[in-house]
N, C-alpha and C. Protein backbone atom coordinates (compact mmCIF):
# COMPACT_ATOMS: atom_id res chain seq x y z
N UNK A 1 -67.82 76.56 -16.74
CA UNK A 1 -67.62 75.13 -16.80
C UNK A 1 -66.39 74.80 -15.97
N UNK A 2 -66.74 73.96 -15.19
CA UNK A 2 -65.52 73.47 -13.93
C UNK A 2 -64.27 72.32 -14.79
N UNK A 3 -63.94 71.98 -14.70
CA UNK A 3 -62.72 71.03 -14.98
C UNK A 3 -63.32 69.74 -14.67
N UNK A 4 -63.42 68.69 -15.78
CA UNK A 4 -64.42 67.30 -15.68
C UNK A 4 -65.00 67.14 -16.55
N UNK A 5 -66.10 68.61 -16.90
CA UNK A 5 -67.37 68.78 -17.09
C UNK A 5 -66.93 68.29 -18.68
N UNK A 6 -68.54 67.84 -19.40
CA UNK A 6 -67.68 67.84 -20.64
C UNK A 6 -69.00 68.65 -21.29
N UNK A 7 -68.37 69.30 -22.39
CA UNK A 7 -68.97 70.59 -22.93
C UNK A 7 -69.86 70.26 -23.85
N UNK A 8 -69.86 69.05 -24.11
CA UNK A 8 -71.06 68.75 -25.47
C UNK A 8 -71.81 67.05 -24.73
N UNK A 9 -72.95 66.63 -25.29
CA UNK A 9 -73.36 65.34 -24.71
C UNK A 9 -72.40 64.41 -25.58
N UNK A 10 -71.81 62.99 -24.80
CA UNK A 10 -71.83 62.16 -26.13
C UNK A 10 -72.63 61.72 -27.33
N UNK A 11 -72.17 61.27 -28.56
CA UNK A 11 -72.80 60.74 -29.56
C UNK A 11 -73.53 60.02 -29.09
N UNK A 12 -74.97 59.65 -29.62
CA UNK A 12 -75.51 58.39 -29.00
C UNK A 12 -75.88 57.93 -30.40
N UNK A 13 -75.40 56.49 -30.73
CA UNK A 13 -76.04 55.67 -32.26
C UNK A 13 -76.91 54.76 -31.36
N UNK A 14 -78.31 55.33 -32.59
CA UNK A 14 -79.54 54.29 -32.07
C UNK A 14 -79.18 52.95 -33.41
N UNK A 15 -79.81 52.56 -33.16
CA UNK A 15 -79.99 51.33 -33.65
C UNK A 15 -80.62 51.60 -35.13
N UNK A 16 -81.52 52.36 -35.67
CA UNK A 16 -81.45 53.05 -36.54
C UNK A 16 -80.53 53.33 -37.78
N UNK A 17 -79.79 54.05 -36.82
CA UNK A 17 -78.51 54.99 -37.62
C UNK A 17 -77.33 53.76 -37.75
N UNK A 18 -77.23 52.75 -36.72
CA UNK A 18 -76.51 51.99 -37.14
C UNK A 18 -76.59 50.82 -38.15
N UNK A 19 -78.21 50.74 -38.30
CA UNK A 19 -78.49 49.95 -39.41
C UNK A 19 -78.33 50.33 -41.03
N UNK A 20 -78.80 51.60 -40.87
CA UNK A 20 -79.04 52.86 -41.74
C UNK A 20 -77.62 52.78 -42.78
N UNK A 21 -76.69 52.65 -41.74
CA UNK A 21 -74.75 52.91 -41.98
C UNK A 21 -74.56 51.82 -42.57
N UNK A 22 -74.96 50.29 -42.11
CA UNK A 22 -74.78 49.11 -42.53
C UNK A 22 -75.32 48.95 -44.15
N UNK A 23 -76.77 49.25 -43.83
CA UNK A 23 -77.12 49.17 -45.74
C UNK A 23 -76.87 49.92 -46.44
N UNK A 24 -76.15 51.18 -46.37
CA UNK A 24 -75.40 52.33 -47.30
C UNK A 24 -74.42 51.75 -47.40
N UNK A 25 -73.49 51.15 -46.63
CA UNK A 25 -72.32 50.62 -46.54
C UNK A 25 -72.39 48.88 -47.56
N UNK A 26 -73.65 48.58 -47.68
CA UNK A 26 -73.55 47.21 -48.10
C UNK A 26 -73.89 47.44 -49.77
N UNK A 27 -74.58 48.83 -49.55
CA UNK A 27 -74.71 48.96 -51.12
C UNK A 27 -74.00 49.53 -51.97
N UNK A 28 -72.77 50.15 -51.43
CA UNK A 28 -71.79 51.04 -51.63
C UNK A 28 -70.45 49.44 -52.45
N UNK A 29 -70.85 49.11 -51.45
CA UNK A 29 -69.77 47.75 -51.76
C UNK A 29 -70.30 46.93 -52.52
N UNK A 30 -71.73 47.03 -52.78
CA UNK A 30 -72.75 46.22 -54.12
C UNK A 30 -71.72 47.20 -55.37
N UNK A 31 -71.97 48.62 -55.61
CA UNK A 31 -71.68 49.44 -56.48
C UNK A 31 -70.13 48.86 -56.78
N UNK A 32 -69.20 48.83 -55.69
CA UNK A 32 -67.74 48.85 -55.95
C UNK A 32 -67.84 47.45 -56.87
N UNK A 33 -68.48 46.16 -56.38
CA UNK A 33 -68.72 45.10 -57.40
C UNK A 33 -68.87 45.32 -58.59
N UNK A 34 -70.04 45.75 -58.95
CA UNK A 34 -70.75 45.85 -60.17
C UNK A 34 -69.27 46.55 -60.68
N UNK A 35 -69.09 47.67 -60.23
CA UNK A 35 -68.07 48.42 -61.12
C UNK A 35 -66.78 47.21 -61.72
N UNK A 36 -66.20 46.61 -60.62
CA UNK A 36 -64.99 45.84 -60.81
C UNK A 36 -66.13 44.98 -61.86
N UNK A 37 -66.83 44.00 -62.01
CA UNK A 37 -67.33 43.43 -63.07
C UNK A 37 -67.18 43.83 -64.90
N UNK A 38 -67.63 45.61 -64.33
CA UNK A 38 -67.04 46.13 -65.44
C UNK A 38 -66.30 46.49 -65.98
N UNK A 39 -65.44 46.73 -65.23
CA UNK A 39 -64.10 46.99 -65.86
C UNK A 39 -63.59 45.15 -65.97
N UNK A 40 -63.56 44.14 -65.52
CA UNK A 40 -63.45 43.12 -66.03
C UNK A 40 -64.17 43.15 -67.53
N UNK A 41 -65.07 43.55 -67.87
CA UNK A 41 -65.62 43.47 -69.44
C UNK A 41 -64.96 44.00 -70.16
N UNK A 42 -64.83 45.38 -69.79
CA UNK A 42 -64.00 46.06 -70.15
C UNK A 42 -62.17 45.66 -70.84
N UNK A 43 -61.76 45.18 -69.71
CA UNK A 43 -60.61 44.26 -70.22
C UNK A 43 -60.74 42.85 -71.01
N UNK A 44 -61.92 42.01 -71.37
CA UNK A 44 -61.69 41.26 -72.05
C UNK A 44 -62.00 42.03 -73.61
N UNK A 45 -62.92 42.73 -73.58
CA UNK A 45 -63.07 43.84 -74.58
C UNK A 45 -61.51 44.32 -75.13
N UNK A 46 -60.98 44.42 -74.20
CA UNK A 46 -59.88 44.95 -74.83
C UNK A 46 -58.79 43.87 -75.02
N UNK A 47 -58.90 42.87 -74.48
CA UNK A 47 -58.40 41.70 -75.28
C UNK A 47 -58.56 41.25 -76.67
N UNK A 48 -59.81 41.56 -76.91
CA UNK A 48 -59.96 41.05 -78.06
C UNK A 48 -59.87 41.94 -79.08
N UNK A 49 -59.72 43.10 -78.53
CA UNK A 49 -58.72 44.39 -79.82
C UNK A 49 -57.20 44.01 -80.36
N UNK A 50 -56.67 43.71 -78.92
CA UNK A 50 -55.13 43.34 -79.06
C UNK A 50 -54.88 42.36 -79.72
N UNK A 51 -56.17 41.40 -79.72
CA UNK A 51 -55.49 39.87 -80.53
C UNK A 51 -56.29 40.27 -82.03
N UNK A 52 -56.80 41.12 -82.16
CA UNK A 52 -57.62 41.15 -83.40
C UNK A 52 -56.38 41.75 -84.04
N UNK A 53 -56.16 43.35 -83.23
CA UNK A 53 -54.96 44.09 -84.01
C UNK A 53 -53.33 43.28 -84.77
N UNK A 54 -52.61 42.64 -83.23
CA UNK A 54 -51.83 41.33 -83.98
C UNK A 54 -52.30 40.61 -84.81
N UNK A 55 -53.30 40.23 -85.26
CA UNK A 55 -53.35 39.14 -85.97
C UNK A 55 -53.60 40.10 -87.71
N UNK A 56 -54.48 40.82 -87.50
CA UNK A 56 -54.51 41.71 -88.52
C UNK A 56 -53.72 42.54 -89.16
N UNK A 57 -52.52 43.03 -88.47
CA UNK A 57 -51.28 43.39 -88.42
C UNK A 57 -49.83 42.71 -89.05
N UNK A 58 -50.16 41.31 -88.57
CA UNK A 58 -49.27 40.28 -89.48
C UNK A 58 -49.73 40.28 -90.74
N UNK A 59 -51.07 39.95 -90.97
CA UNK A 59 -51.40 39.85 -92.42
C UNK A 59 -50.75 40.96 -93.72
N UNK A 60 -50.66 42.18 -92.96
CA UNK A 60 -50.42 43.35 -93.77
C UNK A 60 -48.79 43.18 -93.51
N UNK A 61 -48.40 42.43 -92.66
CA UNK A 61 -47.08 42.43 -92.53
C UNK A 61 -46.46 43.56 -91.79
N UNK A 62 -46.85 43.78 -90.92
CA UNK A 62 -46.85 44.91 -90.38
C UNK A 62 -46.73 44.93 -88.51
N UNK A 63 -45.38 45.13 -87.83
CA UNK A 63 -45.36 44.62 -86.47
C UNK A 63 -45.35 45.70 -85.70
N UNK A 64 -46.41 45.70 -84.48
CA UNK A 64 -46.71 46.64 -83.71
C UNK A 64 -46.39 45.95 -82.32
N UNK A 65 -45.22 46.18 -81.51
CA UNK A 65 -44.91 45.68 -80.82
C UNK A 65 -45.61 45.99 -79.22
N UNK A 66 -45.73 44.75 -78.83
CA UNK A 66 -46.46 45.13 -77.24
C UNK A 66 -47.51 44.46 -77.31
N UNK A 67 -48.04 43.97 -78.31
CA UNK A 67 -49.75 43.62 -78.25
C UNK A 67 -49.97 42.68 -77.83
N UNK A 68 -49.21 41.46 -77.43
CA UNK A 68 -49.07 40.17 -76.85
C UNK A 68 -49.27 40.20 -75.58
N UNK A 69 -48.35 41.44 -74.54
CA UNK A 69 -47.92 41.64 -73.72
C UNK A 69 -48.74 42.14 -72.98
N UNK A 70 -49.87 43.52 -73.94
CA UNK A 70 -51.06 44.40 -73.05
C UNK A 70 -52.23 43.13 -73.17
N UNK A 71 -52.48 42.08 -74.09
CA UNK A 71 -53.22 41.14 -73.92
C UNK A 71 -53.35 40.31 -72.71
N UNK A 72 -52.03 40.17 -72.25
CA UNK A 72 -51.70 39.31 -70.98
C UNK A 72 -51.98 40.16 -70.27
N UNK A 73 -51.47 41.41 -69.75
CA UNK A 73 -51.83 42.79 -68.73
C UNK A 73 -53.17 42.23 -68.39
N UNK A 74 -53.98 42.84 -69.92
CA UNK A 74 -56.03 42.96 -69.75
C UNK A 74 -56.56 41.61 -69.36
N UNK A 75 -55.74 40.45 -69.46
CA UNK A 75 -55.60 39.33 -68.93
C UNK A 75 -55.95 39.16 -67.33
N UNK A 76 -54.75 39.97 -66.54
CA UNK A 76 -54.58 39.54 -65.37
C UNK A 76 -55.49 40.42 -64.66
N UNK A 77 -55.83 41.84 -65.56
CA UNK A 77 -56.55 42.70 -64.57
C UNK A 77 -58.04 42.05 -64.99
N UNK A 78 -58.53 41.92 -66.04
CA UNK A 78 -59.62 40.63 -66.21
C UNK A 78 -60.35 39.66 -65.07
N UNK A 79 -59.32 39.08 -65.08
CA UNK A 79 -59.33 38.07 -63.93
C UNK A 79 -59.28 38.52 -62.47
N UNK A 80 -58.73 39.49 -62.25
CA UNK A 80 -58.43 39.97 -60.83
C UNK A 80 -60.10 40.82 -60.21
N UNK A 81 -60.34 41.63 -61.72
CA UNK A 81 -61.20 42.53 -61.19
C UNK A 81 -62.80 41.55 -61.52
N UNK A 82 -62.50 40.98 -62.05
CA UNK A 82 -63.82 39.66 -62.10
C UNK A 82 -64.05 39.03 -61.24
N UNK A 83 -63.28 38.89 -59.61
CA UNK A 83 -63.30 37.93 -58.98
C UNK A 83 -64.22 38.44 -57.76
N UNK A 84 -64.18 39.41 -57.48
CA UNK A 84 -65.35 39.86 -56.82
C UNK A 84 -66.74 40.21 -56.97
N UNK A 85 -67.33 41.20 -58.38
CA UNK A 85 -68.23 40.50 -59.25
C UNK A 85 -69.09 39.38 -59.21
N UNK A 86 -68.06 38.09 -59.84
CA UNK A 86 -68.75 36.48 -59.98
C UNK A 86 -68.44 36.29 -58.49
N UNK A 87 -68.23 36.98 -57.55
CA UNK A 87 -68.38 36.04 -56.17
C UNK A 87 -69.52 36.51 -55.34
N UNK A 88 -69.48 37.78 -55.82
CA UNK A 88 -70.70 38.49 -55.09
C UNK A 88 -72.02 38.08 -55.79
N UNK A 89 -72.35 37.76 -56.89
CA UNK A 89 -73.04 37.42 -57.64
C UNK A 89 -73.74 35.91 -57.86
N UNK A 90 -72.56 35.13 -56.72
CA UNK A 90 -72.68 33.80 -56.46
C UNK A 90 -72.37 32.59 -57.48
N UNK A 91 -71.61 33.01 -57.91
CA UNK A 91 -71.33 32.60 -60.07
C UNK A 91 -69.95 32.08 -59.75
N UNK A 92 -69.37 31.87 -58.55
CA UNK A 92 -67.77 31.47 -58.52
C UNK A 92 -68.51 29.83 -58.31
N UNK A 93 -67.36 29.46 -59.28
CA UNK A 93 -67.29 27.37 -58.99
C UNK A 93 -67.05 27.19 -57.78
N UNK A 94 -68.41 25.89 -57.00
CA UNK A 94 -68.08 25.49 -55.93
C UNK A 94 -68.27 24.06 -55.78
N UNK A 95 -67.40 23.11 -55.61
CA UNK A 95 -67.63 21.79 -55.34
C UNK A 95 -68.50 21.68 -54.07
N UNK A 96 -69.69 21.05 -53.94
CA UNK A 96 -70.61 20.78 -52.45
C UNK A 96 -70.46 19.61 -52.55
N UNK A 97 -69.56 18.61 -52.74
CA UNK A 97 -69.52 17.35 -52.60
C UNK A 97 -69.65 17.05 -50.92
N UNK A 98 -69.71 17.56 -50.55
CA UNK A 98 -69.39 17.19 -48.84
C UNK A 98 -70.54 18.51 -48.07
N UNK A 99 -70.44 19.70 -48.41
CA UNK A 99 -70.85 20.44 -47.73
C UNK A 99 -72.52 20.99 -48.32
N UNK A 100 -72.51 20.11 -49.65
CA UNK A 100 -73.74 20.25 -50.12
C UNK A 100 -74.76 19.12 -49.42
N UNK A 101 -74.25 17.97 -48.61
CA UNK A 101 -75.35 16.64 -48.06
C UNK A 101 -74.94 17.51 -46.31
N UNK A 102 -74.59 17.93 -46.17
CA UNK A 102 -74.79 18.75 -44.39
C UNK A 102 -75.91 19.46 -44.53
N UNK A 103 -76.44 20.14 -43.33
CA UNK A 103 -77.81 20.54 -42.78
C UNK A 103 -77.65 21.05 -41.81
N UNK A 104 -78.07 22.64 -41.46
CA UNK A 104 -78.45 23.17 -39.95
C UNK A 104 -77.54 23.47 -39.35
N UNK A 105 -76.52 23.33 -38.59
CA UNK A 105 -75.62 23.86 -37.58
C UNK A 105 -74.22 23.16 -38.48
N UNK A 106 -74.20 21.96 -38.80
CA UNK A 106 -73.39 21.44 -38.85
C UNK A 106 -72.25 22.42 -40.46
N UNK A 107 -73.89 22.43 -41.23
CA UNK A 107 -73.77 23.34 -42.53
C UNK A 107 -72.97 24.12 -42.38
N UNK A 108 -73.76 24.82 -41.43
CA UNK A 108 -73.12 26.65 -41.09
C UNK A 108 -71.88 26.80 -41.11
N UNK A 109 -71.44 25.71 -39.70
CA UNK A 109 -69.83 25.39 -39.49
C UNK A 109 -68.92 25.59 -40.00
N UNK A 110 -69.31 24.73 -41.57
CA UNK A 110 -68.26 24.12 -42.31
C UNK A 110 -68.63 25.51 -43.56
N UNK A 111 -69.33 25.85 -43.93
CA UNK A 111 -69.96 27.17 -44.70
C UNK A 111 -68.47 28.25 -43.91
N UNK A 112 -69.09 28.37 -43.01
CA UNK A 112 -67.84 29.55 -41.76
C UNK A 112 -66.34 29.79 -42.38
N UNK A 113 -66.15 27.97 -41.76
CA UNK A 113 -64.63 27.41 -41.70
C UNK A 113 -64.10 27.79 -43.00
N UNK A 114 -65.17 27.50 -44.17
CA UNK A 114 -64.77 27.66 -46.23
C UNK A 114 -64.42 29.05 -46.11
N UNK A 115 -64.94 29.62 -45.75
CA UNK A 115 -64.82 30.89 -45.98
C UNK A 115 -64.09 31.70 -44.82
N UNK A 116 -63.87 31.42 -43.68
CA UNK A 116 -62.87 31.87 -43.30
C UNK A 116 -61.02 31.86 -44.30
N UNK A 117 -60.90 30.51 -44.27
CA UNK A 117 -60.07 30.04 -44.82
C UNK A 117 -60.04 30.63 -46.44
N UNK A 118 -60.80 30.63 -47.36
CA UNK A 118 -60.61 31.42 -48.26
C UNK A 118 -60.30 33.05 -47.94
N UNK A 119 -61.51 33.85 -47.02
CA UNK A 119 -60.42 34.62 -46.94
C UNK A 119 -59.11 35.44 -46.43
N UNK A 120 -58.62 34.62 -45.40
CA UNK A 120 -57.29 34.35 -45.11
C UNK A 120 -56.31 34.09 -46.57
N UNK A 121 -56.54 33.29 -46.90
CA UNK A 121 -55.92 33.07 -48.30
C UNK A 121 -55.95 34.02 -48.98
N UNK A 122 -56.81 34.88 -49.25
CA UNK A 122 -56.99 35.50 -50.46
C UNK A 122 -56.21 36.95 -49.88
N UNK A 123 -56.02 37.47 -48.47
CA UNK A 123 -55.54 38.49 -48.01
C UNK A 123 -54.32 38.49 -48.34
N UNK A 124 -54.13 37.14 -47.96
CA UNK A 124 -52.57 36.64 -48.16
C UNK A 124 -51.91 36.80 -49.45
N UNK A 125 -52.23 36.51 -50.35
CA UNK A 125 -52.29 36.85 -51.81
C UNK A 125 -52.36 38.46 -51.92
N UNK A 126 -53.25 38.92 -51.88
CA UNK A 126 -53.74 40.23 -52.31
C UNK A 126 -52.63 41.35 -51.57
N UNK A 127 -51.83 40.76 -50.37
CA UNK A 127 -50.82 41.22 -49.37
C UNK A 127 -49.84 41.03 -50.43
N UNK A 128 -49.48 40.26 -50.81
CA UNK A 128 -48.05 39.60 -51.81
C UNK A 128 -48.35 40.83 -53.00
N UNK A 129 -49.49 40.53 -53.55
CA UNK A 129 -49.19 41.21 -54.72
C UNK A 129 -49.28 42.84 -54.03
N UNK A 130 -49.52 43.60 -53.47
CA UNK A 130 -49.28 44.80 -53.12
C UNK A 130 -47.99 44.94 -53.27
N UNK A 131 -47.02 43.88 -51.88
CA UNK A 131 -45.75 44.53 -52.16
C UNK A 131 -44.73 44.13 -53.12
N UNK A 132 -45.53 43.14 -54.48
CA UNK A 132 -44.45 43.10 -55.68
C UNK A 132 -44.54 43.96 -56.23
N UNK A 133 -46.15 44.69 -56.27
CA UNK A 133 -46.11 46.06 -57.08
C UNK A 133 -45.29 47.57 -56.47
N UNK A 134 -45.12 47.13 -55.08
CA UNK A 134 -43.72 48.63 -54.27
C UNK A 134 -42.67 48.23 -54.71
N UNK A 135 -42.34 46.63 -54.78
CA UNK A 135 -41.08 46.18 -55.41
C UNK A 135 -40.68 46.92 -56.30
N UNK A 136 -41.80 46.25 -57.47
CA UNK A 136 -41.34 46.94 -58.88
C UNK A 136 -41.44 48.39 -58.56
N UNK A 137 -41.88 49.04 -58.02
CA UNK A 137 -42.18 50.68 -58.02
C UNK A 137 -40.59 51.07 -57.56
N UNK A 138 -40.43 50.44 -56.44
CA UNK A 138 -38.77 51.33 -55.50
C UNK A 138 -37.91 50.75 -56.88
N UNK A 139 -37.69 49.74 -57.59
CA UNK A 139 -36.94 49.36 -58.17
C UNK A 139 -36.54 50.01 -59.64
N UNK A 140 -37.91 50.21 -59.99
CA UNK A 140 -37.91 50.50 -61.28
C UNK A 140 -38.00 49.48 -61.93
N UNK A 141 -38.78 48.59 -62.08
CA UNK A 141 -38.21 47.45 -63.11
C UNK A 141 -39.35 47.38 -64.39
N UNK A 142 -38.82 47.05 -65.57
CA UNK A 142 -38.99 47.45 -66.64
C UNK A 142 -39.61 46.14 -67.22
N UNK A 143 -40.64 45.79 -67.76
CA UNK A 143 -40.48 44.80 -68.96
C UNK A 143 -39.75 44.10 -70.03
N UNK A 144 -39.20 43.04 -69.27
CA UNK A 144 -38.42 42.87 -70.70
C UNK A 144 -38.43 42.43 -71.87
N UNK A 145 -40.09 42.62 -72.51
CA UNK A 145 -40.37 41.79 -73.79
C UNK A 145 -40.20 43.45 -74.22
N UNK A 146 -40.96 43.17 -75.68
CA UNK A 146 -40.86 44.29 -76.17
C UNK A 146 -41.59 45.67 -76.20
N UNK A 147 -42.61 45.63 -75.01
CA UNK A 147 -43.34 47.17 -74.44
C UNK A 147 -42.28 47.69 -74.09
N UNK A 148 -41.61 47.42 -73.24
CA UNK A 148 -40.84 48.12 -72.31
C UNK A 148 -41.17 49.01 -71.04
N UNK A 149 -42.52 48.29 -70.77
CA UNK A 149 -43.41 49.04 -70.01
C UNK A 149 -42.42 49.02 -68.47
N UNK A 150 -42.98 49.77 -67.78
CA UNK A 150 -43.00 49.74 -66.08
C UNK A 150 -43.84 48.49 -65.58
N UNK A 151 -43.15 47.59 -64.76
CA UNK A 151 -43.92 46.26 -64.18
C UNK A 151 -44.57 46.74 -63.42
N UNK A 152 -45.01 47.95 -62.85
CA UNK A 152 -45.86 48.43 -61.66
C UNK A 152 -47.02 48.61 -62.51
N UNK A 153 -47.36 48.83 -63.76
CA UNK A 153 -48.38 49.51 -64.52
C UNK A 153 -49.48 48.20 -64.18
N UNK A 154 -48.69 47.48 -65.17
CA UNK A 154 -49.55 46.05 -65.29
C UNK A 154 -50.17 45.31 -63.80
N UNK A 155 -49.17 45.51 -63.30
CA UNK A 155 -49.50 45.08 -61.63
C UNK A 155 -50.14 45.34 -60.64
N UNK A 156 -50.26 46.83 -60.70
CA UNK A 156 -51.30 47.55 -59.93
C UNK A 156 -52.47 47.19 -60.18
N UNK A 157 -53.46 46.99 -61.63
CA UNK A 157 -54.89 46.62 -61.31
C UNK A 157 -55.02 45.01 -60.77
N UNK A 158 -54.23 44.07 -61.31
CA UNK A 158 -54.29 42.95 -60.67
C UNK A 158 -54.12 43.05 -58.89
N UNK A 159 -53.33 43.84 -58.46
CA UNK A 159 -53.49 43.83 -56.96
C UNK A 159 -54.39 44.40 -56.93
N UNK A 160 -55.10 45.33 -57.29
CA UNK A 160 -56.03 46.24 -56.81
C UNK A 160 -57.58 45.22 -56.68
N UNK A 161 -57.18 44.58 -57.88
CA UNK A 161 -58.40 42.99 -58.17
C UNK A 161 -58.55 42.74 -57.14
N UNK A 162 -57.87 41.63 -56.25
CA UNK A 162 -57.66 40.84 -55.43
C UNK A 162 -57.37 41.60 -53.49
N UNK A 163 -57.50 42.98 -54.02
CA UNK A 163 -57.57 43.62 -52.68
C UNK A 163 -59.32 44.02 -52.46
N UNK A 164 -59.60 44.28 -53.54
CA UNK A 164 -61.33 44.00 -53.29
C UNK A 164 -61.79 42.86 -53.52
N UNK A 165 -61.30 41.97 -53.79
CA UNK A 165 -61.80 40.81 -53.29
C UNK A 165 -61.80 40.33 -52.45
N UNK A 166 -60.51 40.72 -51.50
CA UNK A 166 -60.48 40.45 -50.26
C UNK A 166 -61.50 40.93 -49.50
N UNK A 167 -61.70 42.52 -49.66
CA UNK A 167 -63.03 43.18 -49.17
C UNK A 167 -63.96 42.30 -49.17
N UNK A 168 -64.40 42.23 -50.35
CA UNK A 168 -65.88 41.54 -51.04
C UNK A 168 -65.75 40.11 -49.83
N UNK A 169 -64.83 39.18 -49.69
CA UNK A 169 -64.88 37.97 -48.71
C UNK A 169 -65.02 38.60 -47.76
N UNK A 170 -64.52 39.62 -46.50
CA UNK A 170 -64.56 40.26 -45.30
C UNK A 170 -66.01 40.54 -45.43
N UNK A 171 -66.56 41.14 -46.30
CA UNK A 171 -67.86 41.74 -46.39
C UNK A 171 -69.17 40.73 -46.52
N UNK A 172 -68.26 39.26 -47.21
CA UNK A 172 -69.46 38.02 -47.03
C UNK A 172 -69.22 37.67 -45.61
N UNK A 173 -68.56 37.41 -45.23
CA UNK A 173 -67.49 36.72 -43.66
C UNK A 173 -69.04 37.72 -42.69
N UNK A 174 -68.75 38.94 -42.85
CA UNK A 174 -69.22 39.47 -41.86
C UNK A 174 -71.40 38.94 -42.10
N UNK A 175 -71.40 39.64 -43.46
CA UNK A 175 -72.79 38.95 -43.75
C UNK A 175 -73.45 37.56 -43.48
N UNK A 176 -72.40 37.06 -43.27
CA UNK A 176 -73.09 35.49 -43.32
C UNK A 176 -73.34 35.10 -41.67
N UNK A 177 -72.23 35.72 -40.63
CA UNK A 177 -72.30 35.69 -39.35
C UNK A 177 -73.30 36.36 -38.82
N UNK A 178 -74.01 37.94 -39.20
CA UNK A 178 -75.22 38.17 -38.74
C UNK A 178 -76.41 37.42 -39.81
N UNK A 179 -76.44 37.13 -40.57
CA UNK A 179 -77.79 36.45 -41.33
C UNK A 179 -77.67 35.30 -42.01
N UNK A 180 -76.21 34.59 -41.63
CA UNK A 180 -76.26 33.46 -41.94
C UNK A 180 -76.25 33.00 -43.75
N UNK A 181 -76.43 34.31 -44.16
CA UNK A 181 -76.69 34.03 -45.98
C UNK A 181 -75.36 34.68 -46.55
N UNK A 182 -74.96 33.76 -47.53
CA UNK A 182 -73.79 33.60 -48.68
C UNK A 182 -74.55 33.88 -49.62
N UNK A 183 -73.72 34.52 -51.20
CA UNK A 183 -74.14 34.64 -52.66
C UNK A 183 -74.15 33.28 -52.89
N UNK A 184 -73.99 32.37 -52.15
CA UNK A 184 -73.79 30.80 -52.85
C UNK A 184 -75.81 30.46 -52.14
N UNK A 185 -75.16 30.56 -50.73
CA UNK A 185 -76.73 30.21 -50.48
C UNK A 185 -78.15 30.61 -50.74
N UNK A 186 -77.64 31.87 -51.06
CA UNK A 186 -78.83 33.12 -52.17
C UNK A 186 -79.21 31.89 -53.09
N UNK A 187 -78.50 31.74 -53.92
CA UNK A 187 -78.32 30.99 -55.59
C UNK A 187 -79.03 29.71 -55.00
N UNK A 188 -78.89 28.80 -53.88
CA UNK A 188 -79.37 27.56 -54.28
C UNK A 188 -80.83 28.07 -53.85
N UNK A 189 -81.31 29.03 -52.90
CA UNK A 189 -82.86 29.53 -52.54
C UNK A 189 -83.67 29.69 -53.87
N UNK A 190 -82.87 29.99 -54.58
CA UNK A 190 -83.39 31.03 -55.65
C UNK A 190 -83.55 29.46 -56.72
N UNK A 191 -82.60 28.27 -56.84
CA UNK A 191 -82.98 27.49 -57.49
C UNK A 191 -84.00 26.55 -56.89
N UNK A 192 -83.99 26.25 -55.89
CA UNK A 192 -84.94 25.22 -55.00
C UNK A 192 -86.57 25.46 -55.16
N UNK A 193 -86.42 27.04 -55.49
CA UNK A 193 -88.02 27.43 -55.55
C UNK A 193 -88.45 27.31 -56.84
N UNK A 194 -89.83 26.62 -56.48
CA UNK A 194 -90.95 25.71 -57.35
C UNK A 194 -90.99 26.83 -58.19
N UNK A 195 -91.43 26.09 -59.86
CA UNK A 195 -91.40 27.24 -60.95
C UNK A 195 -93.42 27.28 -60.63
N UNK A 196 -93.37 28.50 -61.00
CA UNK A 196 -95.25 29.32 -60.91
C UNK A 196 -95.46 29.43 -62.64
């Protein structure tokens, strides 16, 4: 072999293999949903231990400190890890006051623009909370009610929420530009059609 030459052919992706990659890849990120959904259950589940335990706990007179505190935690990771879930699922609140009477190109546009802009926003966010949770990590900082927990504990699944959610928007962003379809626009297909 002379100097140039190259010793193997390049890769060649047919069209195939690149589609192939796309729906493993789209169902992979279906799975990561479903999962965050559940562990959202999961944490209201466990909300309602913590407020059962306090409340049951006073009665006997009896104080187990923290339970207020991991309520709010299963709270935020609740909410964080729910948000991709109900978005993928098409179940997030949407006002169409304006973008529900558009049609055809004009739709699309403004469909685009929503969702660009959400997720810009939501990176932006999901960016913040990453580095309050290195904050608290380089810092050490402590809780100051009465857990006394590490603020990184509680903080980490809420960023972790909102960093796949960010995904989950990148992953509609990109879906909606080759096929034009949203979990929102799924949902109104799915209501528009005549009952059999």
């Amino acid at each position: 072999m002379t100097l140039g030459q190259q010793s193997s052919t390049p890769i060649r992706l047919g069209k195939t293999a690149v589609k192939n990659f796309v729906i493993s890849l789209d169902r992979a990120l279906g799975r990561l949903y479903a999962a965050c959904g559940a562990i959202a259950a999961f944490c209201i589940v466990l909300i309602a231990i913590f407020v059962a335990t306090k409340i049951i706990s006073r009665l006997f007179g009896v104080y187990i400190g923290g339970l207020t505190e991991s309520a709010g935690y299963a709270m935020a990771a609740a909410g964080s890890f729910g948000l991709a879930y109900t978005f993928q699922a098409g179940d997030h609140i949407r006002v169409d006051l304006i973008i529900g009477r558009m049609t055809g190109g004009l739709r699309s546009g403004a469909e685009l623009i929503a969702l660009v802009l959400t997720t810009l926003a939501i990176l932006y966010l999901a960016w913040f909370m990453v580095q309050m949770v290195k904050i608290s990590w380089n810092f050490g900082d402590i809780s100051s009610k009465s857990d006394g927990l590490a603020l990184w504990l509680p903080q980490f699944p809420a960023a972790l929420g909102f960093v796949i959610f960010g995904v989950a928007l990148i992953h509609n962003l990109i879906r909606f530009c080759i096929t034009g379809q949203t979990p929102w626009t799924l949902q109104d297909s799915l209501l528009d059609e005549e009952p059999s």
